[in-house]
Protein backbone atom coordinates (compact mmCIF):
# COMPACT_ATOMS: atom_id res chain seq x y z
CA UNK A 1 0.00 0.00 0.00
CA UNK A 2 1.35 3.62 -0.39
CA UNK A 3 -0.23 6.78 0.28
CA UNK A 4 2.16 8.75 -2.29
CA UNK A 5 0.61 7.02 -5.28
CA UNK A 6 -2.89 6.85 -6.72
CA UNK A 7 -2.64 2.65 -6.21
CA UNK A 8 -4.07 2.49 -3.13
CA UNK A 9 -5.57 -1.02 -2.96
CA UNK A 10 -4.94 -4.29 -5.30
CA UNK A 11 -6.52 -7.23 -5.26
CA UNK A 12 -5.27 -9.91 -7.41
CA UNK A 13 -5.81 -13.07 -9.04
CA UNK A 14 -4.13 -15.10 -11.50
CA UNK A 15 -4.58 -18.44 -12.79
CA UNK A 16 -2.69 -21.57 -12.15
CA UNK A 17 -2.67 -24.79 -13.21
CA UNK A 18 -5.93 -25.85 -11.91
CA UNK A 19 -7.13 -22.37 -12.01
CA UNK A 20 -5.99 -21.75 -8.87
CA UNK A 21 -5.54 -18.05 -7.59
CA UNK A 22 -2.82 -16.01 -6.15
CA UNK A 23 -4.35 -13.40 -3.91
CA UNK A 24 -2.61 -10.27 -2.63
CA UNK A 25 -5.09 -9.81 -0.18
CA UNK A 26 -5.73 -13.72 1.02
CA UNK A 27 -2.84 -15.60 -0.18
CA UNK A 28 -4.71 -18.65 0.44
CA UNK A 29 -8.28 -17.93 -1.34
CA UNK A 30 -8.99 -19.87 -4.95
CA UNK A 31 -11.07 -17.83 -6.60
CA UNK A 32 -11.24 -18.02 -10.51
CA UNK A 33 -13.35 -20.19 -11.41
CA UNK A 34 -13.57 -21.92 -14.96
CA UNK A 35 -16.55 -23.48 -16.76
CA UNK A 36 -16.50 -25.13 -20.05
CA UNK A 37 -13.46 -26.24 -22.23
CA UNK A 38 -10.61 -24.46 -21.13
CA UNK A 39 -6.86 -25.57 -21.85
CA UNK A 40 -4.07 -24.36 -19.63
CA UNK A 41 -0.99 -23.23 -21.30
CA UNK A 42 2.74 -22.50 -21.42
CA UNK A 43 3.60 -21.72 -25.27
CA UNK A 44 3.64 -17.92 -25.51
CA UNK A 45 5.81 -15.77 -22.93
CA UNK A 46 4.67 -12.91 -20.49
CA UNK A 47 1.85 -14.94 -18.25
CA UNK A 48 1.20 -13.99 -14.95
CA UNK A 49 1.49 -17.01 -12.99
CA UNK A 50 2.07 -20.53 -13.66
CA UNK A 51 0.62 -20.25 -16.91
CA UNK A 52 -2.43 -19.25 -18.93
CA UNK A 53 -5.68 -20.45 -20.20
CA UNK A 54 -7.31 -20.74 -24.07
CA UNK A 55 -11.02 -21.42 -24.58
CA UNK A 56 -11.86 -21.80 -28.40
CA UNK A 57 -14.28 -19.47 -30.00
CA UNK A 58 -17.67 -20.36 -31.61
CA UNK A 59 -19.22 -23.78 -30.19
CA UNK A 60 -20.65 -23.89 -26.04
CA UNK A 61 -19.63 -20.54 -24.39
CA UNK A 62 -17.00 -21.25 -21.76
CA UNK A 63 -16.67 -19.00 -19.46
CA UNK A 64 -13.86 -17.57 -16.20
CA UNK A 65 -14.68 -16.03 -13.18
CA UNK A 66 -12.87 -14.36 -11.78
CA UNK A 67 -14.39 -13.15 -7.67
CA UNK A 68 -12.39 -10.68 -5.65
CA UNK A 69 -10.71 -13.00 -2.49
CA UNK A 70 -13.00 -11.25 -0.05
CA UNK A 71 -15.62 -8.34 0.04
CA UNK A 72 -14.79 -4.97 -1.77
CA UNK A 73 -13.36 -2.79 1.31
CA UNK A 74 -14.40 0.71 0.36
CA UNK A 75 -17.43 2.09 -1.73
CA UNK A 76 -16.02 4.36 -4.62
CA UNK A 77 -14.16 3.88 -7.96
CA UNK A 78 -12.03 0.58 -8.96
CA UNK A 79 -10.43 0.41 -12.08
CA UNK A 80 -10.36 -2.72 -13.53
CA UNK A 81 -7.30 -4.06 -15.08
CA UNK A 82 -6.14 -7.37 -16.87
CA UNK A 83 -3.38 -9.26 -18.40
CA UNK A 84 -3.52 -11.99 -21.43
CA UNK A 85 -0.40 -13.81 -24.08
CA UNK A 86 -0.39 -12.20 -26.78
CA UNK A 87 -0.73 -13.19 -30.55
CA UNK A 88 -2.52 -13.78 -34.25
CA UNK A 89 -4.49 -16.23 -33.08
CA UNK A 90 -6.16 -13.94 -30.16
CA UNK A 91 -9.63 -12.53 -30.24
CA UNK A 92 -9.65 -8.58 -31.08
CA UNK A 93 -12.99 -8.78 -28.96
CA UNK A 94 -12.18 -9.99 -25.14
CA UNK A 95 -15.24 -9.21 -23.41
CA UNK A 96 -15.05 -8.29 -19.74
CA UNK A 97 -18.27 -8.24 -17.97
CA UNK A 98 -17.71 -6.39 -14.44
CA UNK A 99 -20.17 -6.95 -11.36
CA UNK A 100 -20.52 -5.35 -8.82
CA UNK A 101 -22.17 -8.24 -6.81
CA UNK A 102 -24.71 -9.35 -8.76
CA UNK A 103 -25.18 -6.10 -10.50
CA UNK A 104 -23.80 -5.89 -14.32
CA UNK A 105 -21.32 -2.54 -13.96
CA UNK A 106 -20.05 -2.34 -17.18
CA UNK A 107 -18.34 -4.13 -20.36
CA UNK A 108 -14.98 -3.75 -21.62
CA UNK A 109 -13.49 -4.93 -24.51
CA UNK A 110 -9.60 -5.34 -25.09
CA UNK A 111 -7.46 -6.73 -28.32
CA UNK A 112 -5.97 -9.88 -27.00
CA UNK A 113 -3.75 -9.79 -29.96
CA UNK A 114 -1.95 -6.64 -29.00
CA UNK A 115 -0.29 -5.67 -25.75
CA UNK A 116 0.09 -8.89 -23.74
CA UNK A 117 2.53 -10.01 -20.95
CA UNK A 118 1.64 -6.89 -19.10
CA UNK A 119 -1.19 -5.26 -16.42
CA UNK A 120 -3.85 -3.84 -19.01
CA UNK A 121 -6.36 -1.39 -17.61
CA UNK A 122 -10.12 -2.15 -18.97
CA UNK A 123 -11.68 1.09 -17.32
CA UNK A 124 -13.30 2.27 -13.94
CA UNK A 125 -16.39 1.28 -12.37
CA UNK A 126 -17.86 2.22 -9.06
CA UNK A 127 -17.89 -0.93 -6.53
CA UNK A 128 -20.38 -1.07 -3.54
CA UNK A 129 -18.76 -2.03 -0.12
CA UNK A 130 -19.20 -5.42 1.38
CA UNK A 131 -20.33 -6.79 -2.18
CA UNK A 132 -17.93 -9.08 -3.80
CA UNK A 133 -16.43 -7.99 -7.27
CA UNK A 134 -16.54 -10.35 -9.60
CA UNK A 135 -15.62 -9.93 -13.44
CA UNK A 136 -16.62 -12.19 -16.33
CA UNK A 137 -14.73 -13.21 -19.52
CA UNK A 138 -16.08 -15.76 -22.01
CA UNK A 139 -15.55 -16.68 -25.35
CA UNK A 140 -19.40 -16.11 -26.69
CA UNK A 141 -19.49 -14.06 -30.08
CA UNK A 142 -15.80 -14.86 -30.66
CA UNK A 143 -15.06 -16.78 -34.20
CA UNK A 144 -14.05 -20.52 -34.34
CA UNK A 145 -10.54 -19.07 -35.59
CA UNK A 146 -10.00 -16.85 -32.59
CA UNK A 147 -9.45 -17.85 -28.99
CA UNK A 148 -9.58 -15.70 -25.73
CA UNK A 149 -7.08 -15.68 -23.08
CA UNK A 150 -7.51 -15.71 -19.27
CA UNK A 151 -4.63 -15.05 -17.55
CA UNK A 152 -5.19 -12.43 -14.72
CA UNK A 153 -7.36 -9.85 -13.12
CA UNK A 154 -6.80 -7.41 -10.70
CA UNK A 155 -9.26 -4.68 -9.09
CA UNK A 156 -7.41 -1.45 -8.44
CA UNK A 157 -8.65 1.64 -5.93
CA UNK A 158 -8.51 4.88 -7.24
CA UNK A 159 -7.73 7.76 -4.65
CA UNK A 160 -9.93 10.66 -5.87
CA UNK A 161 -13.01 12.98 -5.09
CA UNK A 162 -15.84 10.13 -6.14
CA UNK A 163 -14.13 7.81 -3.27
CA UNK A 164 -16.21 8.03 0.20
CA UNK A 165 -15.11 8.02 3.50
CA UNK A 166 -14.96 4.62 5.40
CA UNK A 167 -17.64 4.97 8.80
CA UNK A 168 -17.66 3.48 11.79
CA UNK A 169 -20.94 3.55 14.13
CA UNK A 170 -20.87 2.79 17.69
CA UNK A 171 -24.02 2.76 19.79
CA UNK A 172 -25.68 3.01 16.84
CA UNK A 173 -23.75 6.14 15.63
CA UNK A 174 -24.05 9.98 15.19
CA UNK A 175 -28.17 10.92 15.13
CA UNK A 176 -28.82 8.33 18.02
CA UNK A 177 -29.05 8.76 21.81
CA UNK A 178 -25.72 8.27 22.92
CA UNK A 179 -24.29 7.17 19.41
CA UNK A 180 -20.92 8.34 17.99
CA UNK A 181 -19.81 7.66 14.70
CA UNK A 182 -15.90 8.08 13.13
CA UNK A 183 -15.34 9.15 9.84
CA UNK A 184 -11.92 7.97 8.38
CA UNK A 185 -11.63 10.54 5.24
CA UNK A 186 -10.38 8.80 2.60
CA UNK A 187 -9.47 5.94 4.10
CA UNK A 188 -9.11 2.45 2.56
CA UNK A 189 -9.20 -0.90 4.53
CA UNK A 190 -5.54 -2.16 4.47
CA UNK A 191 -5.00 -5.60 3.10
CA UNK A 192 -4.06 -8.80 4.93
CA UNK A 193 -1.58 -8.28 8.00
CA UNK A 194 -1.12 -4.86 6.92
CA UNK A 195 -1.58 -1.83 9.12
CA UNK A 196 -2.40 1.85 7.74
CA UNK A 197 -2.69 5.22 9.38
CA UNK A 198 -6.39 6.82 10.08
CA UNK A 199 -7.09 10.77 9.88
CA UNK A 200 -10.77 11.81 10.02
CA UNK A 201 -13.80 12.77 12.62
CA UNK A 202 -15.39 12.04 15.34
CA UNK A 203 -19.17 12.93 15.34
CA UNK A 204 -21.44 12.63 18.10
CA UNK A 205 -24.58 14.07 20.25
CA UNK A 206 -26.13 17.07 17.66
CA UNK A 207 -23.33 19.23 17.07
CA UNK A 208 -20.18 17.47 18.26
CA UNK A 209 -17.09 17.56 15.62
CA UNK A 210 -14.01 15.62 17.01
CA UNK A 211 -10.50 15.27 15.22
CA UNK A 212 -9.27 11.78 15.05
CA UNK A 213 -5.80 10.18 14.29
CA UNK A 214 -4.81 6.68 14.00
CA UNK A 215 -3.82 3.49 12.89
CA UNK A 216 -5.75 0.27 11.61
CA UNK A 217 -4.73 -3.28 11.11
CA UNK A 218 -6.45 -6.17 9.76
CA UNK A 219 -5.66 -9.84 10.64
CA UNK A 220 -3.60 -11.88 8.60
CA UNK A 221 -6.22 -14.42 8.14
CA UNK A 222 -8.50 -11.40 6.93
CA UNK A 223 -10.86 -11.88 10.41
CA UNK A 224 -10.33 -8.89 12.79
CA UNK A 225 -10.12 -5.49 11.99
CA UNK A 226 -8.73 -3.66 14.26
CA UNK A 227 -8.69 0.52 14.80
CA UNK A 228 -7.08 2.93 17.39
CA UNK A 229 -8.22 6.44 17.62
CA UNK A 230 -7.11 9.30 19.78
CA UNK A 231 -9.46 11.78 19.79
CA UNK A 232 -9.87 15.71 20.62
CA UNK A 233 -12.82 17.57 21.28
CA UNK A 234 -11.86 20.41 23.63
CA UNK A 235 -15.19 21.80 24.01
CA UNK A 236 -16.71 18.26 24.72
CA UNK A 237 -14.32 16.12 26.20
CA UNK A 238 -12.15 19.04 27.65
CA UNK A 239 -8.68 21.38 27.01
CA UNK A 240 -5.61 19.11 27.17
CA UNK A 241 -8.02 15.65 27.19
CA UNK A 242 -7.73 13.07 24.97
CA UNK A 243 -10.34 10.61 24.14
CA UNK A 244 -9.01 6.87 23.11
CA UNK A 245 -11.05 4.44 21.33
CA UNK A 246 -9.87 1.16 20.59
CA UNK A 247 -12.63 -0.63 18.14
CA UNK A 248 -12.85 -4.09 16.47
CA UNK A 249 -14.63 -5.02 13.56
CA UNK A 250 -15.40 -9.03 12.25
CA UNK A 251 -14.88 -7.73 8.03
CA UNK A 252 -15.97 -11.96 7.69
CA UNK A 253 -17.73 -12.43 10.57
CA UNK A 254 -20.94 -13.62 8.45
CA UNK A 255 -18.96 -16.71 7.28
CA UNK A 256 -16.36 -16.81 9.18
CA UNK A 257 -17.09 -15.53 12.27
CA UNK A 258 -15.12 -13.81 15.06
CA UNK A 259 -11.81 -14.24 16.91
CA UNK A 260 -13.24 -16.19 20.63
CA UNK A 261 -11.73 -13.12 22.28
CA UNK A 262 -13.14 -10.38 19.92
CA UNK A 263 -16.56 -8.89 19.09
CA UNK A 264 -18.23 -6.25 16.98
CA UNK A 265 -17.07 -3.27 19.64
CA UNK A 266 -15.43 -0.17 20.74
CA UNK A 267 -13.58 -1.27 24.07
CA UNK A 268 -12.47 2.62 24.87
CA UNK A 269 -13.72 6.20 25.98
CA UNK A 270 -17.09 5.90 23.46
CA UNK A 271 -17.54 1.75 24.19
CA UNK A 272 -20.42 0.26 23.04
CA UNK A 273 -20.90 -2.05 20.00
CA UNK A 274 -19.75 -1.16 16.82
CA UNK A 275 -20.13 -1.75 13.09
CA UNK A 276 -19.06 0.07 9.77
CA UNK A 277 -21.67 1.62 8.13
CA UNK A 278 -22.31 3.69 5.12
CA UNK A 279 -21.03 7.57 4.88
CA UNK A 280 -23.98 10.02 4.60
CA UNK A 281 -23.21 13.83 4.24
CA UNK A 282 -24.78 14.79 7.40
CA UNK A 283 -21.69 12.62 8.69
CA UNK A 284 -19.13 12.91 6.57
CA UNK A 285 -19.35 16.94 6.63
CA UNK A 286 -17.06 18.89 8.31
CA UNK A 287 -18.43 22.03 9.54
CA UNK A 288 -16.50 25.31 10.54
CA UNK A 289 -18.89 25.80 13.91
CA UNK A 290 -19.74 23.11 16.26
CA UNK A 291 -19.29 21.94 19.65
């Protein structure tokens, strides 16, 4: 990960063998997924991976999936990119259908016969939070003469003004009786064993505006999430005080549950239970007078 650039979070997957997957994210996730005739391959140079795979044109469609190792951390815009062998017996016409979920996002199309050996981009979509990305590539349309190759995909976070804040509501968050809510501005869930910094705001009661700083980590294994905020709010908690927060999130906890000694809470100064949420303006604003 690195804050300097605009590649701010990969995830990857390649094919192997037996269509397995290498995952930046979850190392040990298979997740490209082939149906039909596919033949894996060695012959042309510049595959990700292992190797590659071929799927003739015309005749049953075959198709690879390719599903993003675990749920898409951030709402905003991913730019899709991929990577194929190239040659004259390619398709011009690679079809890419990208989902976001189960929702169709868009279509690219890329000339397998130009270009390979290398990360490709396709083009940008905007990707839901908590949904899992998935993108398509089949051989349907594509002439008996032709083949497609599917070598590698990768979903890429762009850092820009259509990216939203990640939120974090505990005790039911900012607008409820005793809720607060943090607002990391910018901020994208680090990847597996990884550990990134947190700058953002605090919101609670009606017109409460805290600054918070930071660090998260998430789990090797991809099951806790784990965030540390300090927090000021001089005319709410006090000159000089600092409010700490130390909050854990289960990012799988619907299939894979949580750690025995860890739950959905904020163990600090604002404790109560705790979940990430989506960003609304009324909590993602930052307004010049408050509390």
């Amino acid at each position: 990960m690195n804050w300097l650039g605009r590649l701010i979070s990969v995830i990857l997957i390649g094919l192997s063998a037996q269509a397995n997957s290498e995952v930046v994210i979850d190392s040990d996730d298979n997740s490209a997924t082939l149906t039909g005739t596919w033949t894996q391959a060695k012959t042309d140079p510049g595959f990700y991976g292992n190797d590659y795979a071929t799927a003739q044109g015309a005749g049953t469609a075959d198709t690879a999936r390719f599903f993003s190792p675990r749920a898409i951390t951030s709402t905003g815009i991913w730019c899709i990119q991929a990577r194929w062998t190239s040659g004259t017996t390619r398709t011009t016409s690679a079809k890419y259908q990208v989902y976001d979920g189960t929702t169709l996002r868009n279509t690219f199309t890329a000339n397998q016969q130009l270009n390979g050996g290398a990360w490709r981009r396709l083009g940008c979509v905007t990707l839901t939070a908590g949904k899992t990305g998935e993108v398509r590539l089949s051989d349907t349309g594509v002439s008996a003469a032709n083949i497609v190759v599917a070598d590698g995909v990768r979903w890429v976070w762009e850092e820009g003004p259509g990216n939203s804040d990640f939120c974090i509501a505990v005790s039911g968050g900012f607008g409820t009786s005793g809720g607060t809510t943090f607002v990391g501005k910018g901020f994208v869930a680090p990847s597996n064993g990884t550990c990134k910094p947190w700058s953002g705001i605090m919101r609670t009661a009606s017109t409460v505006v805290g600054t918070s700083t930071g660090a998260a980590c998430l789990s090797n294994d991809g099951k806790l999430f784990t965030v540390t905020l300090q927090t000021t709010a001089p005319e709410w908690f006090g000159i000089g005080v600092t409010a700490t927060d130390h909050i854990e999130l289960c990012p799988l906890g619907a299939t894979l549950g949580c750690p025995a000694h860890a739950g959905q809470s904020d163990r600090g100064t604002n404790s109560g239970p705790a979940a990430q949420v989506a960003c609304t303006a009324a909590v993602s604003t930052i307004p010049s007078s408050h509390d």
